[in-house]
C-alpha atoms as a PDB file:
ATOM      1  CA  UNK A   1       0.000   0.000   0.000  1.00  0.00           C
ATOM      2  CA  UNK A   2       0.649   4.032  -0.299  1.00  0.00           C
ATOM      3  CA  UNK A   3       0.888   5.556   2.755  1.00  0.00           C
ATOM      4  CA  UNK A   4      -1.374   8.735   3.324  1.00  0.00           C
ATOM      5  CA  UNK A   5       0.324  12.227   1.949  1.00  0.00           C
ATOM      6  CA  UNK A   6       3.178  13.490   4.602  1.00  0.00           C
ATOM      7  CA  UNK A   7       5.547  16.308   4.988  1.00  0.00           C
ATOM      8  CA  UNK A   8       9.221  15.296   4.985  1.00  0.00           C
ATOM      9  CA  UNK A   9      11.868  17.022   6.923  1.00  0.00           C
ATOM     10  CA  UNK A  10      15.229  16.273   7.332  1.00  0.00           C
ATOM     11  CA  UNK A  11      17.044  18.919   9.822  1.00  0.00           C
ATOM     12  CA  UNK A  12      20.631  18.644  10.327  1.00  0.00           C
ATOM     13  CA  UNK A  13      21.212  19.235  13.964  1.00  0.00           C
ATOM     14  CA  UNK A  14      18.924  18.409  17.325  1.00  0.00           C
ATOM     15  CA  UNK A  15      17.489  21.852  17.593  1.00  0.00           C
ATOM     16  CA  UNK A  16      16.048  21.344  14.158  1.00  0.00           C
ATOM     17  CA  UNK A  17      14.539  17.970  15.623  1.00  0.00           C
ATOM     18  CA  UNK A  18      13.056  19.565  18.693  1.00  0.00           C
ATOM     19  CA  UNK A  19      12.025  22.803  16.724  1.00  0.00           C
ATOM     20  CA  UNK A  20       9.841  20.895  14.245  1.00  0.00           C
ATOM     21  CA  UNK A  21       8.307  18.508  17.098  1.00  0.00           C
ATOM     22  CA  UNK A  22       7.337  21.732  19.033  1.00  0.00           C
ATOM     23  CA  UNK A  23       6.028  22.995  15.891  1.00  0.00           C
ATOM     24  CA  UNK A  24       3.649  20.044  14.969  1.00  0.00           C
ATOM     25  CA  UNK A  25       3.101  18.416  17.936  1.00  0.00           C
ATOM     26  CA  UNK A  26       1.879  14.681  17.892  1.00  0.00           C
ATOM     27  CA  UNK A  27       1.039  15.209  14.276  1.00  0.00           C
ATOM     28  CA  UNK A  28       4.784  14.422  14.145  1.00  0.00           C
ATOM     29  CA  UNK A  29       7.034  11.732  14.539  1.00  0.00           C
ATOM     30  CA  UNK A  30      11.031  11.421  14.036  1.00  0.00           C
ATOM     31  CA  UNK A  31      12.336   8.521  12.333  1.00  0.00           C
ATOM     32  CA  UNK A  32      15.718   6.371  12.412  1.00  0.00           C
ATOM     33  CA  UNK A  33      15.720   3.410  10.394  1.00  0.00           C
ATOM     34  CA  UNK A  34      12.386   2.957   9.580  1.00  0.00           C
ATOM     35  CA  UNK A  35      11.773  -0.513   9.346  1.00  0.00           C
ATOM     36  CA  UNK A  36       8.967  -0.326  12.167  1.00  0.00           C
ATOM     37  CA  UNK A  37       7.748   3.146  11.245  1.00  0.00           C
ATOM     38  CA  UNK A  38       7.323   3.054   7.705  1.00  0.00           C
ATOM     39  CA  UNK A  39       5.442  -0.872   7.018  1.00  0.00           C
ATOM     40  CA  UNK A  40       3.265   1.343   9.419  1.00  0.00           C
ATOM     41  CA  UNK A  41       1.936   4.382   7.432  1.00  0.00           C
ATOM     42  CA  UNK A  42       2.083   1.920   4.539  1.00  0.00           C
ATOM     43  CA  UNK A  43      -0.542   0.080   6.087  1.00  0.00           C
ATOM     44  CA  UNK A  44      -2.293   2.546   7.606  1.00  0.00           C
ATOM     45  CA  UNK A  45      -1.587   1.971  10.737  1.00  0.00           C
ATOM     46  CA  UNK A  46       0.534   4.982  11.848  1.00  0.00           C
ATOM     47  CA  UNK A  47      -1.356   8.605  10.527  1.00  0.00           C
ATOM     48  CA  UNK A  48       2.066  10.986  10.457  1.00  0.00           C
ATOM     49  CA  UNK A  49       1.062  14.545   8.763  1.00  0.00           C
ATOM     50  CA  UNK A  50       5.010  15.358   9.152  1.00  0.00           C
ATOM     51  CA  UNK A  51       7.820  12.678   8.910  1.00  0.00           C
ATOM     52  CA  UNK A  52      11.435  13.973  10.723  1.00  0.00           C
ATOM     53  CA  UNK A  53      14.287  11.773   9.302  1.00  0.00           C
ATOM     54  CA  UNK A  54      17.180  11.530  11.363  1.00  0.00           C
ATOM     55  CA  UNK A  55      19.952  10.752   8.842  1.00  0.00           C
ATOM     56  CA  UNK A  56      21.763  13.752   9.051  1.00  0.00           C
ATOM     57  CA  UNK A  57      22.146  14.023  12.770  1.00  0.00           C
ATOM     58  CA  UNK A  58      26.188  13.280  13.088  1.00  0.00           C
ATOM     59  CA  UNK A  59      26.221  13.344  16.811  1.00  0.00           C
ATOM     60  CA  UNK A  60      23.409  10.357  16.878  1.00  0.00           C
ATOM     61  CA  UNK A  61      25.840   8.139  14.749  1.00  0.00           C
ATOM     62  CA  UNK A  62      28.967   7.931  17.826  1.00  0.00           C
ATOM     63  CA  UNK A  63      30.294   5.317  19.912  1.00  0.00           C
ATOM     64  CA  UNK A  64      31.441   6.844  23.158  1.00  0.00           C
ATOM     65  CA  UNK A  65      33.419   3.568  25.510  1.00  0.00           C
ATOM     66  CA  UNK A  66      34.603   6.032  28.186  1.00  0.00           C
ATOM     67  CA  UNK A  67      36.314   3.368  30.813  1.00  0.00           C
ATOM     68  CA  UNK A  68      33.786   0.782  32.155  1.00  0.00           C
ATOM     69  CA  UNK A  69      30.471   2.784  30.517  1.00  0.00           C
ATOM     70  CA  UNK A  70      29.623   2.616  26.954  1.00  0.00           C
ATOM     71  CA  UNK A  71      27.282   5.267  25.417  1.00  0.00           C
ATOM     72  CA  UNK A  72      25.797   4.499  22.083  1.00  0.00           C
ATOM     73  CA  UNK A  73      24.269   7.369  19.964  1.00  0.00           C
ATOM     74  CA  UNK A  74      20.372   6.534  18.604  1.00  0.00           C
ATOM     75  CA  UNK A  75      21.363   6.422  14.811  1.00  0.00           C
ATOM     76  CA  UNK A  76      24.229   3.729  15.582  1.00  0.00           C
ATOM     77  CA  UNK A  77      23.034   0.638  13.249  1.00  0.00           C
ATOM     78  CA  UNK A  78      22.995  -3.063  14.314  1.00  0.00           C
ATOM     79  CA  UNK A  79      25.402  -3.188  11.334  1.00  0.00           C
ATOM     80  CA  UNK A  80      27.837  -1.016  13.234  1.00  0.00           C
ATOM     81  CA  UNK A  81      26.943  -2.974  16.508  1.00  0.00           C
ATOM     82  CA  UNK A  82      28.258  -6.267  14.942  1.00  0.00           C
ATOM     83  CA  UNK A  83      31.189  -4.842  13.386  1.00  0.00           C
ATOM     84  CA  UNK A  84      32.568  -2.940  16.000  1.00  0.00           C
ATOM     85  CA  UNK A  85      36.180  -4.517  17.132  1.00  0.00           C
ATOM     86  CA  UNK A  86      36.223  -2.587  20.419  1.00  0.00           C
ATOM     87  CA  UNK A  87      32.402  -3.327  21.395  1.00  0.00           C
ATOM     88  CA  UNK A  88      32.903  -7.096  20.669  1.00  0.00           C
ATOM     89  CA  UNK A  89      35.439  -7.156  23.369  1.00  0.00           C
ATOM     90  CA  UNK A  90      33.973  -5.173  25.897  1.00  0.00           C
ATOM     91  CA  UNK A  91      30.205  -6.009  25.295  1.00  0.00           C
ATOM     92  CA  UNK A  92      30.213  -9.284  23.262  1.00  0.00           C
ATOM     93  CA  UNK A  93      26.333  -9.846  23.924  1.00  0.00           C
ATOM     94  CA  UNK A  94      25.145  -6.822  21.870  1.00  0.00           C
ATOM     95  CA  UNK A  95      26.848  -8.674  18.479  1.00  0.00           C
ATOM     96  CA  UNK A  96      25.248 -11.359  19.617  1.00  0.00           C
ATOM     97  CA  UNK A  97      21.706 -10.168  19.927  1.00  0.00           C
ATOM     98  CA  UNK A  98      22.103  -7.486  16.755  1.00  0.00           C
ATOM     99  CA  UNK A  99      22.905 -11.001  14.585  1.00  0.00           C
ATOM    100  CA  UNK A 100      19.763 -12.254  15.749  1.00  0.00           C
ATOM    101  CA  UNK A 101      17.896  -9.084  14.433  1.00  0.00           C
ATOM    102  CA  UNK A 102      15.879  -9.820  10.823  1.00  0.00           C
ATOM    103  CA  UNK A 103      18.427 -10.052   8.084  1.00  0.00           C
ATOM    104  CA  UNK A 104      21.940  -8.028   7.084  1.00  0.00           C
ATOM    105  CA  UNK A 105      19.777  -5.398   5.075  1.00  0.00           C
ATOM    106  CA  UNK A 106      17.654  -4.506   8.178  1.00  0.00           C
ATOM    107  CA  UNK A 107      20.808  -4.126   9.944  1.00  0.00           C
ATOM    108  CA  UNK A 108      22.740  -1.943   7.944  1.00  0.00           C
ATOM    109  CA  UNK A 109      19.505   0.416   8.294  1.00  0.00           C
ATOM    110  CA  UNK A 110      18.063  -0.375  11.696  1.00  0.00           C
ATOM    111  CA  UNK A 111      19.479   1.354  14.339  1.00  0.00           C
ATOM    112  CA  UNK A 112      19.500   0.851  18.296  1.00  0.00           C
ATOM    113  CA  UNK A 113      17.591   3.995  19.083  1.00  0.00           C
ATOM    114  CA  UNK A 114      14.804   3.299  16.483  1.00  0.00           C
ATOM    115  CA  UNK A 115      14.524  -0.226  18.563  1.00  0.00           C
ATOM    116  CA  UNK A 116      14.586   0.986  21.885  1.00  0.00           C
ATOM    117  CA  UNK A 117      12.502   4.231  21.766  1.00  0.00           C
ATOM    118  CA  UNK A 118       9.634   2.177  19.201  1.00  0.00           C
ATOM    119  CA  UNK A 119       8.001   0.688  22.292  1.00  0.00           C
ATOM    120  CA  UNK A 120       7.685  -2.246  19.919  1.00  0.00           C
ATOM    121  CA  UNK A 121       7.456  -5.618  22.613  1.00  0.00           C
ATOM    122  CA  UNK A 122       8.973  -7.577  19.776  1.00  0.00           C
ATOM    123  CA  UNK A 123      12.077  -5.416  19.460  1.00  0.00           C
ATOM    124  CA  UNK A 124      15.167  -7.556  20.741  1.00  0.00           C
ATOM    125  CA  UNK A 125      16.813  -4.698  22.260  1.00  0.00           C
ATOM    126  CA  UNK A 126      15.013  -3.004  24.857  1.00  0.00           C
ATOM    127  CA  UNK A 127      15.323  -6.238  26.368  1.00  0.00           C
ATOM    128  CA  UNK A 128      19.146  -6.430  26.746  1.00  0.00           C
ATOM    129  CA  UNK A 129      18.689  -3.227  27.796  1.00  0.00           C
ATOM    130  CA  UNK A 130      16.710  -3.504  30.471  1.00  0.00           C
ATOM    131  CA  UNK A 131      19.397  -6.885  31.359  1.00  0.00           C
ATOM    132  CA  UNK A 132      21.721  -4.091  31.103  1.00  0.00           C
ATOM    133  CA  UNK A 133      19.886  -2.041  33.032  1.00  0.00           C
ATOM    134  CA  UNK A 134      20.602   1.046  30.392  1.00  0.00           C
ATOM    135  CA  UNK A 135      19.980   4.108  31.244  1.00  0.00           C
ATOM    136  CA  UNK A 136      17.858   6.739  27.686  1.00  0.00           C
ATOM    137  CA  UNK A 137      18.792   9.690  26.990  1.00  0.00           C
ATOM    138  CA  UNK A 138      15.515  11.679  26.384  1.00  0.00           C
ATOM    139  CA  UNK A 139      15.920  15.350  24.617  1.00  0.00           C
ATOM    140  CA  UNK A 140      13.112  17.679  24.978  1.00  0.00           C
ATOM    141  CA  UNK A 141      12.357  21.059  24.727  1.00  0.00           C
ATOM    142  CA  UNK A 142      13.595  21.425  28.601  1.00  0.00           C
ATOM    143  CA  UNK A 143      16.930  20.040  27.532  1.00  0.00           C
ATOM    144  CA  UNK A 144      18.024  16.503  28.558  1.00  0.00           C
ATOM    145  CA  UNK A 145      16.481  13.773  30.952  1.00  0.00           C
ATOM    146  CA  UNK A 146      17.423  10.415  32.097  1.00  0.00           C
ATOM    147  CA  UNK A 147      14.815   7.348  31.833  1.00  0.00           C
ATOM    148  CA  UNK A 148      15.962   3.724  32.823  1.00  0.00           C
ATOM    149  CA  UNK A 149      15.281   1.300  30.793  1.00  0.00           C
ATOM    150  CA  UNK A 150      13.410  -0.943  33.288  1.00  0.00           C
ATOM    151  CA  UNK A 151      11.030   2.010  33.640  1.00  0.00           C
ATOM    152  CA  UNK A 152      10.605   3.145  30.074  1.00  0.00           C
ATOM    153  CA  UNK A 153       7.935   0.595  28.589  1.00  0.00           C
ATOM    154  CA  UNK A 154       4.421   0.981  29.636  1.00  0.00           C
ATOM    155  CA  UNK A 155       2.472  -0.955  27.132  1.00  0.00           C
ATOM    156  CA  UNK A 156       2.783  -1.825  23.439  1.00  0.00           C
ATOM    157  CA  UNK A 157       4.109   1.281  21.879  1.00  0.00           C
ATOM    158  CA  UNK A 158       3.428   3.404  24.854  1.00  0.00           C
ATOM    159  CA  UNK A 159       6.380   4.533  26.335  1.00  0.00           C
ATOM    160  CA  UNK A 160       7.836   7.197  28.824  1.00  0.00           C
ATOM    161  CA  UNK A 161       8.873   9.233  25.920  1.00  0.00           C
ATOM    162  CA  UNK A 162       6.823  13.086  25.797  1.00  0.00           C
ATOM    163  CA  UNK A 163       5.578  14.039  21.826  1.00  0.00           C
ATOM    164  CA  UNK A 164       8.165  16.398  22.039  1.00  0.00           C
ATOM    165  CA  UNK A 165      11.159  14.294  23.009  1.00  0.00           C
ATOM    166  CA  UNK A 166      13.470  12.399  21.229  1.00  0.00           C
ATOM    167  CA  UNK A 167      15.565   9.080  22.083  1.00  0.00           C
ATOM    168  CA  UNK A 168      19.124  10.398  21.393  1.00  0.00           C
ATOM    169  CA  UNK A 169      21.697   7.674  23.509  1.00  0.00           C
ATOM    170  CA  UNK A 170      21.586   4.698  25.074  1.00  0.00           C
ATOM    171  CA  UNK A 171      24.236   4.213  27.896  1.00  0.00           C
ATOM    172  CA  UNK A 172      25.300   0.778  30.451  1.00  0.00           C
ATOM    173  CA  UNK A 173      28.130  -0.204  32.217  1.00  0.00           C
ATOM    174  CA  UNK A 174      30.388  -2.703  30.552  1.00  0.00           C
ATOM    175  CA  UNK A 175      28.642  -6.228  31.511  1.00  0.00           C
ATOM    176  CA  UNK A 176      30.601  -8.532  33.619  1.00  0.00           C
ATOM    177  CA  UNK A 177      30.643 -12.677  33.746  1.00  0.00           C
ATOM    178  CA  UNK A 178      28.783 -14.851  31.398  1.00  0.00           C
ATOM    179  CA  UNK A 179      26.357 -13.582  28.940  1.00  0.00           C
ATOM    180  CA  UNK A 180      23.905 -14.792  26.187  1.00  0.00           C
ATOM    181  CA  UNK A 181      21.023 -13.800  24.190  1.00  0.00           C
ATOM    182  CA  UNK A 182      18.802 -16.887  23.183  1.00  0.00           C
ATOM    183  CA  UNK A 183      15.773 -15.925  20.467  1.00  0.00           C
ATOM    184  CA  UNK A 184      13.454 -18.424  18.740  1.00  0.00           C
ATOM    185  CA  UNK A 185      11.576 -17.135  15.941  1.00  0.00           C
ATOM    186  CA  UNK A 186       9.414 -19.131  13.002  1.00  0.00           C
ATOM    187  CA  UNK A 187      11.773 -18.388  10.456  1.00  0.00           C
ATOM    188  CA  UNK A 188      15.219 -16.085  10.012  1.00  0.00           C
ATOM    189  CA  UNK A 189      13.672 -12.437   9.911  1.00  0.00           C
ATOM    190  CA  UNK A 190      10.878 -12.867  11.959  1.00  0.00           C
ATOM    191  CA  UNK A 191      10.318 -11.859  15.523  1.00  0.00           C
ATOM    192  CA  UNK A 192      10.815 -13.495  18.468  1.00  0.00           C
ATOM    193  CA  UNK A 193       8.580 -16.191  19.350  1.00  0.00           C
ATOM    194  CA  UNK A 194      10.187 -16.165  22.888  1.00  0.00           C
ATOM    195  CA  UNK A 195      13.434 -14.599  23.648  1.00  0.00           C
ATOM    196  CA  UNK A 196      16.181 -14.162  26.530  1.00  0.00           C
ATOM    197  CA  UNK A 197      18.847 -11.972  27.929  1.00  0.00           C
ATOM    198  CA  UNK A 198      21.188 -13.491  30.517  1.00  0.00           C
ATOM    199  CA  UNK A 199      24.216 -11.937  32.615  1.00  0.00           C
ATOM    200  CA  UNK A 200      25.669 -13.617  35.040  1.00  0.00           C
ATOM    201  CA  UNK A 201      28.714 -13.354  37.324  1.00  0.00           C
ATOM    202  CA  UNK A 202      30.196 -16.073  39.575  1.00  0.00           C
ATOM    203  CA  UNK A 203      32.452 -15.747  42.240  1.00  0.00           C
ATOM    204  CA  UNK A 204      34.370 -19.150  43.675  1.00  0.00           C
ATOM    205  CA  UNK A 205      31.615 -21.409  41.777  1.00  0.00           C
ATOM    206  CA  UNK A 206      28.368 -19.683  43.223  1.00  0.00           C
ATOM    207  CA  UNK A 207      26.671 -16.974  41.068  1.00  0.00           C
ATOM    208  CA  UNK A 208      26.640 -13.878  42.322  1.00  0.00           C
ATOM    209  CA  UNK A 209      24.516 -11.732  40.213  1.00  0.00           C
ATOM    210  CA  UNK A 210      22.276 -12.026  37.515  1.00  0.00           C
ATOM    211  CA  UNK A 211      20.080 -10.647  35.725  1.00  0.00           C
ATOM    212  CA  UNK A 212      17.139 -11.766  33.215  1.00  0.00           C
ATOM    213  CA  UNK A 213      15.099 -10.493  31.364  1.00  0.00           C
ATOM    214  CA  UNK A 214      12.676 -11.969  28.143  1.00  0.00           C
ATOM    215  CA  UNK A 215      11.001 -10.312  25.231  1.00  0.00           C
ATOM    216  CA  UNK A 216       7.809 -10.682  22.930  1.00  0.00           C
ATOM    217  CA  UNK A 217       5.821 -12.599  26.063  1.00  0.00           C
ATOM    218  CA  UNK A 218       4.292  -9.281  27.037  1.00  0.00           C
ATOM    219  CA  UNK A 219       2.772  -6.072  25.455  1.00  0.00           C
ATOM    220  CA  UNK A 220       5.766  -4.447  26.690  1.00  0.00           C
ATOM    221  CA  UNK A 221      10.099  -6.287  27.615  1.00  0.00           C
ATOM    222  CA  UNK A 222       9.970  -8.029  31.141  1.00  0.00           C
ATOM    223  CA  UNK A 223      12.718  -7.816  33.118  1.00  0.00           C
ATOM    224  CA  UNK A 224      11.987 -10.519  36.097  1.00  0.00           C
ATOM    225  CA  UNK A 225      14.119  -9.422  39.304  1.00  0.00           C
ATOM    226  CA  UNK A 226      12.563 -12.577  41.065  1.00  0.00           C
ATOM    227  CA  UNK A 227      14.175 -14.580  38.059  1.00  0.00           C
ATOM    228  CA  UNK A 228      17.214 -13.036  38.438  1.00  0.00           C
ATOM    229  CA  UNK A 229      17.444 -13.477  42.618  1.00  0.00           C
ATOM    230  CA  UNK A 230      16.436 -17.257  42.668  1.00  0.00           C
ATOM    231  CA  UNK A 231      19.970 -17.700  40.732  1.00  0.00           C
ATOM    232  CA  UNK A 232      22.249 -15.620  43.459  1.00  0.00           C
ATOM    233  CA  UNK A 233      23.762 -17.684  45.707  1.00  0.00           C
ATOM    234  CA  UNK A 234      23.223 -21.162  43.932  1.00  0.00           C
ATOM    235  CA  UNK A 235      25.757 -23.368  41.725  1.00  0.00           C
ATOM    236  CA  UNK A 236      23.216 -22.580  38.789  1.00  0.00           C
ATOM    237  CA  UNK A 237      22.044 -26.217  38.567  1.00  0.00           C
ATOM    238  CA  UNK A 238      18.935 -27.898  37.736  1.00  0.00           C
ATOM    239  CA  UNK A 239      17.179 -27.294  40.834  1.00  0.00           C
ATOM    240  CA  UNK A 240      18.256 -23.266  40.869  1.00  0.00           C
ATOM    241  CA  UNK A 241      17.481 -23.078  36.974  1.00  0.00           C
ATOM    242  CA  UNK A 242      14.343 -24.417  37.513  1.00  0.00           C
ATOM    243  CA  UNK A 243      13.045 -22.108  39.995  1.00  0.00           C
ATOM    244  CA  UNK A 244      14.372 -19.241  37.770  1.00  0.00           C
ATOM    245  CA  UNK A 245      12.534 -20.567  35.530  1.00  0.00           C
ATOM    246  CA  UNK A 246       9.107 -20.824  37.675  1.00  0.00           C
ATOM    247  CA  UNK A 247       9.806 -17.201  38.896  1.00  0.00           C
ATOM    248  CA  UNK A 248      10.178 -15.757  35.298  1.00  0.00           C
ATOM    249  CA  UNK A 249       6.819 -17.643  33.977  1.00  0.00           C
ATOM    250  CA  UNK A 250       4.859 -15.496  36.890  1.00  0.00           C
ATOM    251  CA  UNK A 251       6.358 -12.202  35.473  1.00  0.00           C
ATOM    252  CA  UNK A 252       4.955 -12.888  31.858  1.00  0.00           C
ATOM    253  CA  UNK A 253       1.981 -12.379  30.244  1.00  0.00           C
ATOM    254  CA  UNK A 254       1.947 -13.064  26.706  1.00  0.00           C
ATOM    255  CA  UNK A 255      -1.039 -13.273  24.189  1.00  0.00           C
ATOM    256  CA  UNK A 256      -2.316 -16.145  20.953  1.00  0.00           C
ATOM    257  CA  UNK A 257      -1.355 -14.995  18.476  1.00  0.00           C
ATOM    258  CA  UNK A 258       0.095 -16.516  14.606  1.00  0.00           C
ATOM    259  CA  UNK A 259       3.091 -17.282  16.726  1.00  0.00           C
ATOM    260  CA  UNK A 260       0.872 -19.662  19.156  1.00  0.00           C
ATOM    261  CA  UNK A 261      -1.087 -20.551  21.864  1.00  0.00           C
ATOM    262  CA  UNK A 262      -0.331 -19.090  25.109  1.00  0.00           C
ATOM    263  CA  UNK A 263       0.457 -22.578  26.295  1.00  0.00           C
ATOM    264  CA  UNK A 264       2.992 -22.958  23.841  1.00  0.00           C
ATOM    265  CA  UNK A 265       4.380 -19.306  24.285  1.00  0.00           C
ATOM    266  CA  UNK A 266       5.070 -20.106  27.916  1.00  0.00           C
ATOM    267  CA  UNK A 267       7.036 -24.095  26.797  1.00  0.00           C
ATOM    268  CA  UNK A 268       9.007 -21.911  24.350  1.00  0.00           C
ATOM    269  CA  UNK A 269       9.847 -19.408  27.081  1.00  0.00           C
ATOM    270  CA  UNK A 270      10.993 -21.845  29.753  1.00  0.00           C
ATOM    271  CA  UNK A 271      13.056 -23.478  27.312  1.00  0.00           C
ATOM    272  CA  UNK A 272      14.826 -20.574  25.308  1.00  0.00           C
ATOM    273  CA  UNK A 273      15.733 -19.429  29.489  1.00  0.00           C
ATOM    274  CA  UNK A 274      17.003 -22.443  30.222  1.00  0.00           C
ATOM    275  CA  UNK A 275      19.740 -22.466  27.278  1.00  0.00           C
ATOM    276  CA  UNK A 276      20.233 -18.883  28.212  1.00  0.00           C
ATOM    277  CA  UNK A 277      21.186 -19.468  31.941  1.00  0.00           C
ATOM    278  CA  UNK A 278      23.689 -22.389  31.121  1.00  0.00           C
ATOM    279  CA  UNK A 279      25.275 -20.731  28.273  1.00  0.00           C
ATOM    280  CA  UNK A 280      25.834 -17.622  30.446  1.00  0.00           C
ATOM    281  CA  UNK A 281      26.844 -19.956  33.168  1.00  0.00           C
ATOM    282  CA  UNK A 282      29.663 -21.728  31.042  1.00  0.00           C
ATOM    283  CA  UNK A 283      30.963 -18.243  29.368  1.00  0.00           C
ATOM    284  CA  UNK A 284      31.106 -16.367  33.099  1.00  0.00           C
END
């Protein structure tokens, strides 16, 4: 399909951005990759009387490792995420997730703030990031605010983010221990069906943090803190996985959908965890 008649702007700096959202209001919306935004107005879905592409925003596009915290500007791609030498060694699990992200041309488009700020539940990174416990960058109007991640989503494509704000880093301390990201989808491309974000750290054998979190099993990323405390303090075996397990499967809600039953949906969940925790487990 067409999508409905727009305006197109493309500003070069993030005054421009925050000018024209003042301007028009919610009758705007900016734009990154566009892979979620633009199926959208194609389908009618998404009504957008003024489109704000942020191509030409250099600042969005950096890579900022300053010691143990790593900032990442909105318009960095998964491309970039994948091929960067220096965030492969300090952050392995965001290559890791990014490669399980559609297909290479999504990625070289795609970026981490479109996925993060879309409120999307099937996105695979606000996930990590709420594993990560990442902190958004939000800039408004008012100048700059702080959201974490864990408190960003509050349903399906409603998030924390005003009309007039815009999602311009993402920032986390350089994960420690074992990590993974485990994803099961239909076919390569397609969403998750269930997914999981593991970190773990072990000290002398016992774990000694963790910290879990699943998406697509909710109208918004779960991060379970009960999932993530019934590992402390264990050896991370059967019995300890298990009840992470248990925990995780009270914090999730999801819904039938072409993907499955609910009843399958939670089997699929349990299991891609399970792989999650003992691949973490044998990389920390």
């Amino acid at each position: 399909m067409i999508p409905a008649a727009f305006d197109y702007h493309r500003p070069q700096d993030l005054e421009g951005v925050i000018a024209l959202l003042e301007e028009h209001g919610d009758e705007a919306r900016v734009m990154a990759g566009g892979h979620s935004l633009i199926p959208m107005m194609k389908l009618r879905m998404a009504d957008i009387e003024h489109l704000i592409d942020l191509q030409d925003i250099a600042s969005l596009k950096t890579i900022t490792i300053d010691g143990e915290r790593i900032t990442l500007g909105a318009m960095v791609t998964q491309h970039e995420l994948i091929n960067s030498a220096e965030l492969s060694q300090i952050a392995p699990v965001l290559r890791e997730a990014a490669l399980m992200i559609a297909d290479p041309q999504v990625r070289y488009m795609g970026t981490i703030g479109g996925n993060c700020a879309n409120g999307d539940p099937g996105n695979d990174m606000p996930g990590l990031m709420q594993c990560l416990d990442a902190t958004y960058t939000l800039l408004g109007p008012d100048g700059e605010r702080e959201v974490a991640a864990r408190e960003f989503y509050d349903s399906a494509y409603m998030t924390e983010r005003e009309d007039e704000e815009v999602l311009v880093s993402v920032s986390f301390d350089a994960p420690k221990g074992g990590y993974a990201y485990e994803k099961q989808k239909r076919k390569i491309g397609d969403y998750a069906t269930a997914a999981a974000a593991i970190q773990i750290t072990k000290e002398d054998g016992i774990c000694a943090t963790a910290s879990v979190a699943m998406t697509n099993l909710s109208d918004v990323p779960v991060w379970s803190g009960a999932a993530s405390e019934a590992l402390v303090g264990t050896a991370v075996d059967a019995g300890a996985i298990k009840a992470s397990v248990a925990a995780m499967l009270q914090d999730i809600d999801p819904m039938e959908d072409n993907r499955g039953p609910v009843a399958f949906k939670r089997h699929v969940a349990g299991i891609i965890m399970t792989r999650a925790i003992t691949r973490a487990w044998n990389r920390a």
